[in-house]
PDB file of N, CA and C in Angstrom:
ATOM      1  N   UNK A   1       0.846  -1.187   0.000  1.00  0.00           N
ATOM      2  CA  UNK A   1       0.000   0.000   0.000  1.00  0.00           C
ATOM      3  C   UNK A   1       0.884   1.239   0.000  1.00  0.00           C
ATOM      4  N   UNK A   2       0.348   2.659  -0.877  1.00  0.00           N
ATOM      5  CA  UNK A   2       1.028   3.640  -0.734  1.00  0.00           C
ATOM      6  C   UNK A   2       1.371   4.333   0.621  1.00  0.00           C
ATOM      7  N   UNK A   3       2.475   5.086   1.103  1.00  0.00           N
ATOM      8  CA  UNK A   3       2.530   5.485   2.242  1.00  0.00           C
ATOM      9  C   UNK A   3       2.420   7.039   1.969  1.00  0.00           C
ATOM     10  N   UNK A   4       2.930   7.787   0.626  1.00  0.00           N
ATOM     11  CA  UNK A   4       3.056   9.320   0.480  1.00  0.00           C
ATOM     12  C   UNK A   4       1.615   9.791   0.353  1.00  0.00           C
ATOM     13  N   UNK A   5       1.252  10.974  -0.077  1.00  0.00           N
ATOM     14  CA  UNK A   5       0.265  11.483  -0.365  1.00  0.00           C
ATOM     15  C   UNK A   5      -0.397  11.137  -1.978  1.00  0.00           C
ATOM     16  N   UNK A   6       1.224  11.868  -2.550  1.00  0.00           N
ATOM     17  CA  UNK A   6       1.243  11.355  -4.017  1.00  0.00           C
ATOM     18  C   UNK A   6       1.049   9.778  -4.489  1.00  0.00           C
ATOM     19  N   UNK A   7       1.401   9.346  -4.153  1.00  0.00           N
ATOM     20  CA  UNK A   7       1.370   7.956  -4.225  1.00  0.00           C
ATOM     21  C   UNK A   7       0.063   7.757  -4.045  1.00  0.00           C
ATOM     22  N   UNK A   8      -0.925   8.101  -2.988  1.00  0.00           N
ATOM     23  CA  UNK A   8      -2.561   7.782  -2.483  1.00  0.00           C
ATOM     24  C   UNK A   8      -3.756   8.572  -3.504  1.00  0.00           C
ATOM     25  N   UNK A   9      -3.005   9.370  -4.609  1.00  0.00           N
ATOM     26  CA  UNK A   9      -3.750  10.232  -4.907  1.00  0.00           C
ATOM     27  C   UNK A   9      -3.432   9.672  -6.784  1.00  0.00           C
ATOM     28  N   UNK A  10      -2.134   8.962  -6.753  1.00  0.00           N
ATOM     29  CA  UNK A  10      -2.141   8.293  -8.170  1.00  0.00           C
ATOM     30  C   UNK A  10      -2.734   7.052  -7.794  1.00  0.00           C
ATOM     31  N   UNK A  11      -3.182   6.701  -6.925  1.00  0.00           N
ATOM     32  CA  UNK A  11      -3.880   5.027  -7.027  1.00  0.00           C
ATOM     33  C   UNK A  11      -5.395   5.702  -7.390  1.00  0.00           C
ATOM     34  N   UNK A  12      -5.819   6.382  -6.882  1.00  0.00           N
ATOM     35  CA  UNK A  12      -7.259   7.055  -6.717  1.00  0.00           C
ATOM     36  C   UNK A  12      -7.351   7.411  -8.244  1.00  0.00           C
ATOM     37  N   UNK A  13      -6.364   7.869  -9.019  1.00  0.00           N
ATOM     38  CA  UNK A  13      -6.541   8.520 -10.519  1.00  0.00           C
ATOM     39  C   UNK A  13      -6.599   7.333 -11.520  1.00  0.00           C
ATOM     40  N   UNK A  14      -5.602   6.314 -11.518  1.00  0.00           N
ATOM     41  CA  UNK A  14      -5.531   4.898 -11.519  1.00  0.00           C
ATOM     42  C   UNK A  14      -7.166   4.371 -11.580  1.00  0.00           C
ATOM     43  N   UNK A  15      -7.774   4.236 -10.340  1.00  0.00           N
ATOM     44  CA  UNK A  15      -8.732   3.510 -10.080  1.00  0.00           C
ATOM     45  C   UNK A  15      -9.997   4.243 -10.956  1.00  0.00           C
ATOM     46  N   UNK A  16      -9.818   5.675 -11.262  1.00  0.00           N
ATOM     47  CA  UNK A  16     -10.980   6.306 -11.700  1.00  0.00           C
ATOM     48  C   UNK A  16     -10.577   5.694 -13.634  1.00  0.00           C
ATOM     49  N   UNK A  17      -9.733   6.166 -13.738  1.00  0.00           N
ATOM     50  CA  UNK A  17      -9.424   6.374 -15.380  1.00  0.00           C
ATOM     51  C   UNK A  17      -9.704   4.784 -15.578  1.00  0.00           C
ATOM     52  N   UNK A  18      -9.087   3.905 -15.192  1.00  0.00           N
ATOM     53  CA  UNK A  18      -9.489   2.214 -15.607  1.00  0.00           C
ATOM     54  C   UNK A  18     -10.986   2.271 -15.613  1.00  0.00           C
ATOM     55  N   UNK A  19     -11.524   2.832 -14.579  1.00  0.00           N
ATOM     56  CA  UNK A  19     -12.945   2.449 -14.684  1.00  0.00           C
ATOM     57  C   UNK A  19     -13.467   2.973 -15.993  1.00  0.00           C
ATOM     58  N   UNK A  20     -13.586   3.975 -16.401  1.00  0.00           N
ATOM     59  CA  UNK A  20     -13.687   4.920 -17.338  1.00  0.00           C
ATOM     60  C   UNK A  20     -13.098   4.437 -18.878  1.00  0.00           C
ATOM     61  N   UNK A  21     -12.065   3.649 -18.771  1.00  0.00           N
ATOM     62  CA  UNK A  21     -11.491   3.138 -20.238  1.00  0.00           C
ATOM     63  C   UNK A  21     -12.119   1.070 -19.857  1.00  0.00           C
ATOM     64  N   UNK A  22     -12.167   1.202 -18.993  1.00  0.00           N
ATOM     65  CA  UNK A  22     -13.116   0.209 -19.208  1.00  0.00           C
ATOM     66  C   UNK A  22     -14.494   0.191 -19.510  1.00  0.00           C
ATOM     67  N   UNK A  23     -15.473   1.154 -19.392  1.00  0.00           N
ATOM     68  CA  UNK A  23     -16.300   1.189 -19.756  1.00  0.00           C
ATOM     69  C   UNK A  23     -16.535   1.512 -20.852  1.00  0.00           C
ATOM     70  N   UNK A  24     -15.477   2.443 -21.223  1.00  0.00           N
ATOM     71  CA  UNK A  24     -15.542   2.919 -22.980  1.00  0.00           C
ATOM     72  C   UNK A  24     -15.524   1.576 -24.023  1.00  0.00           C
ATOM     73  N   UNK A  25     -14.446   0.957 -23.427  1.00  0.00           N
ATOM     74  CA  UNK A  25     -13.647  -0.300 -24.021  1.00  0.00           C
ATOM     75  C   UNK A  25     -15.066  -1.252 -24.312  1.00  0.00           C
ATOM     76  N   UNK A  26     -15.627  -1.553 -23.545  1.00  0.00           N
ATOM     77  CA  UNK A  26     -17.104  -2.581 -23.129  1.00  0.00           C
ATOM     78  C   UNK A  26     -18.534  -2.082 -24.179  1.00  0.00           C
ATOM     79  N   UNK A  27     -18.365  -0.529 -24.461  1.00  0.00           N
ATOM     80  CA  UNK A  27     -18.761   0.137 -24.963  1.00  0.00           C
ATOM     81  C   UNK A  27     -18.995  -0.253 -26.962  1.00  0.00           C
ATOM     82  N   UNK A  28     -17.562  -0.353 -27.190  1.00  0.00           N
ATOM     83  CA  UNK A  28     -17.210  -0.335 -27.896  1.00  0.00           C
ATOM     84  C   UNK A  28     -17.788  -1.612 -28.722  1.00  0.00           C
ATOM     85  N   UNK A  29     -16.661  -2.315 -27.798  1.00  0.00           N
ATOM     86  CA  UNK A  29     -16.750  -4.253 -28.144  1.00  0.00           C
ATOM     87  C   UNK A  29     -18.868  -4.753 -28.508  1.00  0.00           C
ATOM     88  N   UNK A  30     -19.307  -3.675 -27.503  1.00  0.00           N
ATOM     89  CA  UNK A  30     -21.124  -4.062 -27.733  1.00  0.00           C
ATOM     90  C   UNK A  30     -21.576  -3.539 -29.074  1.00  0.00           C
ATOM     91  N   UNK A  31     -20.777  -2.444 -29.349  1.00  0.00           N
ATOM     92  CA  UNK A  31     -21.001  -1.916 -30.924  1.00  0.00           C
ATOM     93  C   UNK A  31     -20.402  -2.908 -32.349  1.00  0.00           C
ATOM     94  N   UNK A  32     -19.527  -3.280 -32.370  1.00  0.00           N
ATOM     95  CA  UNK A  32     -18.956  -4.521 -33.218  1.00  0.00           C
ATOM     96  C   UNK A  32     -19.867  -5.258 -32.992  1.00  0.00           C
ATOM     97  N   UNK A  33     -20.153  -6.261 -31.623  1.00  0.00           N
ATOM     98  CA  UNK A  33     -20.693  -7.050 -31.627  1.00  0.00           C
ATOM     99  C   UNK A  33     -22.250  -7.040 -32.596  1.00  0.00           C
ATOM    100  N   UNK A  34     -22.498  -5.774 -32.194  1.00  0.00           N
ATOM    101  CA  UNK A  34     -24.165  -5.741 -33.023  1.00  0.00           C
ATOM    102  C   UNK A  34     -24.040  -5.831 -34.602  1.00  0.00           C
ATOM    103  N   UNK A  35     -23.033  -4.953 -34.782  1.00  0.00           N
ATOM    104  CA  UNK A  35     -22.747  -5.334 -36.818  1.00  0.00           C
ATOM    105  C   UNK A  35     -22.334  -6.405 -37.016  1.00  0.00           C
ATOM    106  N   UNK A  36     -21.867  -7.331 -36.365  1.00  0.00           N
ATOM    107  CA  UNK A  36     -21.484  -8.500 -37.008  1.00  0.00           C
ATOM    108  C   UNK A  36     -22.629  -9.560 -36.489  1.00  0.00           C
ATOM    109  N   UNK A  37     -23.263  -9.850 -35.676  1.00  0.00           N
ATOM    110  CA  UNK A  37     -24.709 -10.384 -35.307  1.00  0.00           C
ATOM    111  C   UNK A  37     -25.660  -9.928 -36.832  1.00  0.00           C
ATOM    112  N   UNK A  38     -25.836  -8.547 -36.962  1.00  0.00           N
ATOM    113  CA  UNK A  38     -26.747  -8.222 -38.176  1.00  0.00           C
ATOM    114  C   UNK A  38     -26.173  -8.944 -39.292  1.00  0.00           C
ATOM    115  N   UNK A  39     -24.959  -9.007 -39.559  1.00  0.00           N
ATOM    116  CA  UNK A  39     -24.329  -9.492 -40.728  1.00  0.00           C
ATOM    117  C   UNK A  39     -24.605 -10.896 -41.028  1.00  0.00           C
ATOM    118  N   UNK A  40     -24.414 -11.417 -39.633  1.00  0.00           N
ATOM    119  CA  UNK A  40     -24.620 -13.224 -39.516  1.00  0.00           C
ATOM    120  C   UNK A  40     -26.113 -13.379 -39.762  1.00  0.00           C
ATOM    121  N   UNK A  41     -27.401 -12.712 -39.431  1.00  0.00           N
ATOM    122  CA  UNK A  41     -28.681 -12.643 -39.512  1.00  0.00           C
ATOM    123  C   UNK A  41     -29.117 -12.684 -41.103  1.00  0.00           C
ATOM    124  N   UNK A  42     -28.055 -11.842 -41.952  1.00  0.00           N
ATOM    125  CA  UNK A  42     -28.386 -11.278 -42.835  1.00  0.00           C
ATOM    126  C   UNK A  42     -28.740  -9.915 -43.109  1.00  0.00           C
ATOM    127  N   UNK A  43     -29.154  -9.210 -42.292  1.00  0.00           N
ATOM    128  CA  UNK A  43     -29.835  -8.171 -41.955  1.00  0.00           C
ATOM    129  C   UNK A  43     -29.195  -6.846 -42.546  1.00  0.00           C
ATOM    130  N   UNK A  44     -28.795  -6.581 -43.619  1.00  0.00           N
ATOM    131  CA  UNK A  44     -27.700  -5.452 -44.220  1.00  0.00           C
ATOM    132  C   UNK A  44     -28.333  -4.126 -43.736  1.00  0.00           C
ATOM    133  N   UNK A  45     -29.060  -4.161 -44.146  1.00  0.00           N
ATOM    134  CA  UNK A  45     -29.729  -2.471 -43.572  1.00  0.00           C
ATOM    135  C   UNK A  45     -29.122  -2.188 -42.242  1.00  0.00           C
ATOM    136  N   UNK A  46     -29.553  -3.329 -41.029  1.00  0.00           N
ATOM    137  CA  UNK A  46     -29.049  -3.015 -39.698  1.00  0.00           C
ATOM    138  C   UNK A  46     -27.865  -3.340 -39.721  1.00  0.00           C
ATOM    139  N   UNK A  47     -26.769  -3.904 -40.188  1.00  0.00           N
ATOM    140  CA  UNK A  47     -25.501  -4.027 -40.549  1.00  0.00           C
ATOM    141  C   UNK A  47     -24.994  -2.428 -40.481  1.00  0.00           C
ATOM    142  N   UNK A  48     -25.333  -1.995 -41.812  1.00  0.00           N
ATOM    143  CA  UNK A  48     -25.188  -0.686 -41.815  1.00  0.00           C
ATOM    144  C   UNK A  48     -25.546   0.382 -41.286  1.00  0.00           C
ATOM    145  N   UNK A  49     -26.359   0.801 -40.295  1.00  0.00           N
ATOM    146  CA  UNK A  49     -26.805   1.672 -39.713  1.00  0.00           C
ATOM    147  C   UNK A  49     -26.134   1.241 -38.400  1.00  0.00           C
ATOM    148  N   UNK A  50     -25.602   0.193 -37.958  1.00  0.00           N
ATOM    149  CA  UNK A  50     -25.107  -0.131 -36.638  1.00  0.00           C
ATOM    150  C   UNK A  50     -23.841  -0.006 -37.201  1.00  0.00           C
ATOM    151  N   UNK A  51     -23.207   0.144 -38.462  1.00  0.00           N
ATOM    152  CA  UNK A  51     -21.821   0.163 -38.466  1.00  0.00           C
ATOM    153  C   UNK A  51     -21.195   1.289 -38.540  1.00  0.00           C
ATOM    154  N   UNK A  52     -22.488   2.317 -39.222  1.00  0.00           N
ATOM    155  CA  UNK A  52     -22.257   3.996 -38.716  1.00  0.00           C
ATOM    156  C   UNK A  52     -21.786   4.193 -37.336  1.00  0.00           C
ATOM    157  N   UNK A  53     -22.321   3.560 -36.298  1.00  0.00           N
ATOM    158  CA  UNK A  53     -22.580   3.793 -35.207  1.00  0.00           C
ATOM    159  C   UNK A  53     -21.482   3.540 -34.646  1.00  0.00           C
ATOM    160  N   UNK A  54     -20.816   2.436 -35.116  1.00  0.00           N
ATOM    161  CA  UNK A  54     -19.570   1.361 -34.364  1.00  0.00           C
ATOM    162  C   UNK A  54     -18.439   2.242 -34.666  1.00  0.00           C
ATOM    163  N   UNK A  55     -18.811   2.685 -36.043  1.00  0.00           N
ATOM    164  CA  UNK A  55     -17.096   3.627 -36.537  1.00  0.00           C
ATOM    165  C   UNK A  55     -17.083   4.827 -36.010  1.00  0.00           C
ATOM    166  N   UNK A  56     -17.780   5.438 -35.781  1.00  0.00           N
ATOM    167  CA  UNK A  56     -17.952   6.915 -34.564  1.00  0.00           C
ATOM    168  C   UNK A  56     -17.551   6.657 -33.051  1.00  0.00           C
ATOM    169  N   UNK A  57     -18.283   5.455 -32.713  1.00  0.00           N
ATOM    170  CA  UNK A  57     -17.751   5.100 -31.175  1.00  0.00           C
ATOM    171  C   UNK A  57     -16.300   4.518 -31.392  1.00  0.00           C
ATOM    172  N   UNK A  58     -15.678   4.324 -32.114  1.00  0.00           N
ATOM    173  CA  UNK A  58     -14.350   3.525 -32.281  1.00  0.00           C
ATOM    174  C   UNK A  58     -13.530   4.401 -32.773  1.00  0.00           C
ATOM    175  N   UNK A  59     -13.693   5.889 -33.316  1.00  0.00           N
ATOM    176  CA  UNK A  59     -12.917   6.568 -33.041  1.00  0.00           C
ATOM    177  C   UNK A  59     -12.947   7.777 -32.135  1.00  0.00           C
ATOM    178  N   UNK A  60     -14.117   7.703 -31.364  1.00  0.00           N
ATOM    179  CA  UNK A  60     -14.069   8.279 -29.725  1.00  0.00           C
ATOM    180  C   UNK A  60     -12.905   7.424 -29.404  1.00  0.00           C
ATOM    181  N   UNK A  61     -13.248   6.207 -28.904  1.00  0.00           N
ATOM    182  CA  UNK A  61     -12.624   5.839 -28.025  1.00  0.00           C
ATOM    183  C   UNK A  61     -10.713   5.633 -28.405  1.00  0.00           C
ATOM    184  N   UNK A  62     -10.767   6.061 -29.628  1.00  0.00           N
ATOM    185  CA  UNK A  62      -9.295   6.179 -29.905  1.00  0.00           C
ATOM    186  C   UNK A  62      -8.531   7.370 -29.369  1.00  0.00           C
ATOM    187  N   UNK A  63      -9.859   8.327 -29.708  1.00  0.00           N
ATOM    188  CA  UNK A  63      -9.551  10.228 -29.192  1.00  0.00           C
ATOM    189  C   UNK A  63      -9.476  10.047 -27.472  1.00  0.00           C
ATOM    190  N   UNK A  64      -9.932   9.200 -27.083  1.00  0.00           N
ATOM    191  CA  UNK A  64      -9.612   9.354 -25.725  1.00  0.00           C
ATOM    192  C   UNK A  64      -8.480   8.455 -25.583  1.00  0.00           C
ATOM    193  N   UNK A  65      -7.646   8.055 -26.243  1.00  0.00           N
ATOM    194  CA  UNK A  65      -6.554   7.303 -25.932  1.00  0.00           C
ATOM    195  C   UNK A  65      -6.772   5.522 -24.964  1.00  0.00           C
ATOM    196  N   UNK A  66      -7.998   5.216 -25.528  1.00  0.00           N
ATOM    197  CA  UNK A  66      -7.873   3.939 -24.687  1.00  0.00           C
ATOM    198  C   UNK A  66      -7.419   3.143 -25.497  1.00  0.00           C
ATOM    199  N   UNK A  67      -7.969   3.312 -26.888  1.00  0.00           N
ATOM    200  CA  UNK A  67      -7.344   2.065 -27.842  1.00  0.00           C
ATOM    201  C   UNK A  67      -6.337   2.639 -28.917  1.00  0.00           C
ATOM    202  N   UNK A  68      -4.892   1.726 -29.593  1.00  0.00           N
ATOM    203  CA  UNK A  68      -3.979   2.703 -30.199  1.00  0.00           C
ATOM    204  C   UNK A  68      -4.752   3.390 -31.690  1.00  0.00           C
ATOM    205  N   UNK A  69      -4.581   4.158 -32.090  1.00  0.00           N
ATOM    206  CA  UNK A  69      -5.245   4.402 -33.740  1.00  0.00           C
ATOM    207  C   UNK A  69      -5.267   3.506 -34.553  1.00  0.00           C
ATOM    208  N   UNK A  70      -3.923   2.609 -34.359  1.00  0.00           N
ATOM    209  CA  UNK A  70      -3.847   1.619 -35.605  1.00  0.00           C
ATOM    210  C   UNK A  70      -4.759   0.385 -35.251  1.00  0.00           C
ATOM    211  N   UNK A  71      -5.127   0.089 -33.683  1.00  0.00           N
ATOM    212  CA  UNK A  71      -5.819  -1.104 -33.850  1.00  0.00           C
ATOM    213  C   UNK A  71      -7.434  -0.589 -34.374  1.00  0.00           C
ATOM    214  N   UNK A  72      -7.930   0.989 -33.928  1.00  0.00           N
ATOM    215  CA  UNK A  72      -9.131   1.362 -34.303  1.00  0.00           C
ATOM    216  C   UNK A  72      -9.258   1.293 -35.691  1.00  0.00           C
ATOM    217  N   UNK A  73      -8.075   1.516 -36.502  1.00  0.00           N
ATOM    218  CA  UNK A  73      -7.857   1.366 -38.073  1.00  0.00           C
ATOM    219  C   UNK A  73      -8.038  -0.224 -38.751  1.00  0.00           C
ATOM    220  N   UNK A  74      -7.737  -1.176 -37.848  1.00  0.00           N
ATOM    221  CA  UNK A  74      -7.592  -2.210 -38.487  1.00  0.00           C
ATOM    222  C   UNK A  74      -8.932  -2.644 -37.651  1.00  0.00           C
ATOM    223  N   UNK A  75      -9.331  -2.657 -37.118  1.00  0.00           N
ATOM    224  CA  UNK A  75     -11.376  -2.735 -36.612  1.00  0.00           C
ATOM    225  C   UNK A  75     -12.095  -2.178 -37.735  1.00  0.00           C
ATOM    226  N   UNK A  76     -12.349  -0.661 -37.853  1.00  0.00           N
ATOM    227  CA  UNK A  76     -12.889  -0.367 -38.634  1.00  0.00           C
ATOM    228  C   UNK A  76     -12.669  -0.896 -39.960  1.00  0.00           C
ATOM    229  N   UNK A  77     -11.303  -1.080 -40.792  1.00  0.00           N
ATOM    230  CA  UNK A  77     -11.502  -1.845 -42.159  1.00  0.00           C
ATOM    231  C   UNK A  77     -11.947  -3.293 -41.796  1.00  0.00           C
ATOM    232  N   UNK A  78     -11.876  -3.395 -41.165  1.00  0.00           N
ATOM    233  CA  UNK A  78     -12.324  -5.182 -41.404  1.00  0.00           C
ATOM    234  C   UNK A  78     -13.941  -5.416 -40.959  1.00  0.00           C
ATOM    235  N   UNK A  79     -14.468  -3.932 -40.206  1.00  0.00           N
ATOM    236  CA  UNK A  79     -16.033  -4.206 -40.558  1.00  0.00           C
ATOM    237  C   UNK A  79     -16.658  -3.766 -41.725  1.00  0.00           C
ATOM    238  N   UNK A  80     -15.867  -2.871 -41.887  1.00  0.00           N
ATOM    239  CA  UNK A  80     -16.289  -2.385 -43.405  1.00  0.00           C
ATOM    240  C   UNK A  80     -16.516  -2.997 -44.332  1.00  0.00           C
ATOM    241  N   UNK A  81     -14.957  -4.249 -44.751  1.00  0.00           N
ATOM    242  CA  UNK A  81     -14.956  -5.305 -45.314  1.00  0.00           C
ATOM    243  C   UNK A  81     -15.986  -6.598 -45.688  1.00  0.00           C
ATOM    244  N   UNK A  82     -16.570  -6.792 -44.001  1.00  0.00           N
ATOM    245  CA  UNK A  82     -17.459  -7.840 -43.228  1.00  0.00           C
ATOM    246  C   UNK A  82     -18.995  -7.071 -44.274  1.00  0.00           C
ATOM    247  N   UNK A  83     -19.107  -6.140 -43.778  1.00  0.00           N
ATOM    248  CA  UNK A  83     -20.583  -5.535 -44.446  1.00  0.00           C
ATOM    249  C   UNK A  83     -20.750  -5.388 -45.808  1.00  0.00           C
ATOM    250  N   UNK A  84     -19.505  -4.412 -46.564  1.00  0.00           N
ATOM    251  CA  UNK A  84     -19.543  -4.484 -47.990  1.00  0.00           C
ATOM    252  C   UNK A  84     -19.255  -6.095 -48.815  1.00  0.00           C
ATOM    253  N   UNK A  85     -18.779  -7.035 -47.966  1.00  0.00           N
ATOM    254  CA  UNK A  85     -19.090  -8.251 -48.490  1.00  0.00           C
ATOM    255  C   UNK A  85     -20.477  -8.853 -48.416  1.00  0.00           C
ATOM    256  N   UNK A  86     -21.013  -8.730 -47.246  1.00  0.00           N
ATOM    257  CA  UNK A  86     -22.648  -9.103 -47.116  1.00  0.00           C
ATOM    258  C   UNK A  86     -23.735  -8.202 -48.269  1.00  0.00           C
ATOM    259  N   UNK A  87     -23.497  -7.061 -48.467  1.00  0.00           N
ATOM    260  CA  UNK A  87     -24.596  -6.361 -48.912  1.00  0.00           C
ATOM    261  C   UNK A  87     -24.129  -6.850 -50.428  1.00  0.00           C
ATOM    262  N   UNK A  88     -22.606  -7.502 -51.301  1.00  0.00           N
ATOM    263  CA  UNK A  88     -22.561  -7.568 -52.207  1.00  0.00           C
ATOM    264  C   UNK A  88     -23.253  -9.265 -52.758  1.00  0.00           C
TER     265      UNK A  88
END
């Protein structure tokens, strides 16, 4: 356990920000999950209107630094991929 002040006050910043990039993170993963469920359904319309959705929340959560750019880059092309193969 910390004994300084500083030390008691970076566990506390620690404990807030994880919570916070974990929830973004959880956030995220529920948005993929729904475009690729529509995709497996068949469902292209909701494919696409949930994949609007997924590529906006996936580069929030890049702007907040939880995930690196390049993995938000290589998410987003490969749903893109996933959908423009279904709707073709």
């Amino acid at each position: 356990m910390a004994n300084c002040k500083s030390a008691l006050k970076r566990l506390r910043q620690n404990a807030k920000r994880r919570a916070r990039n974990r929830y973004w993170k959880s956030t995220m993963r529920t948005a993929v999950k729904k475009v690729r469920k529509a995709v497996g359904d068949g469902n292209v319309e909701a494919a696409k209107t949930n994949l609007g959705a997924a590529v906006k929340l996936i580069g929030h959560v890049c702007s907040k630094g939880v995930i690196h750019k390049n993995t938000a880059s290589r998410q987003i092309s490969r749903l893109m991929k996933l959908v423009n193969r279904a709707e073709a």
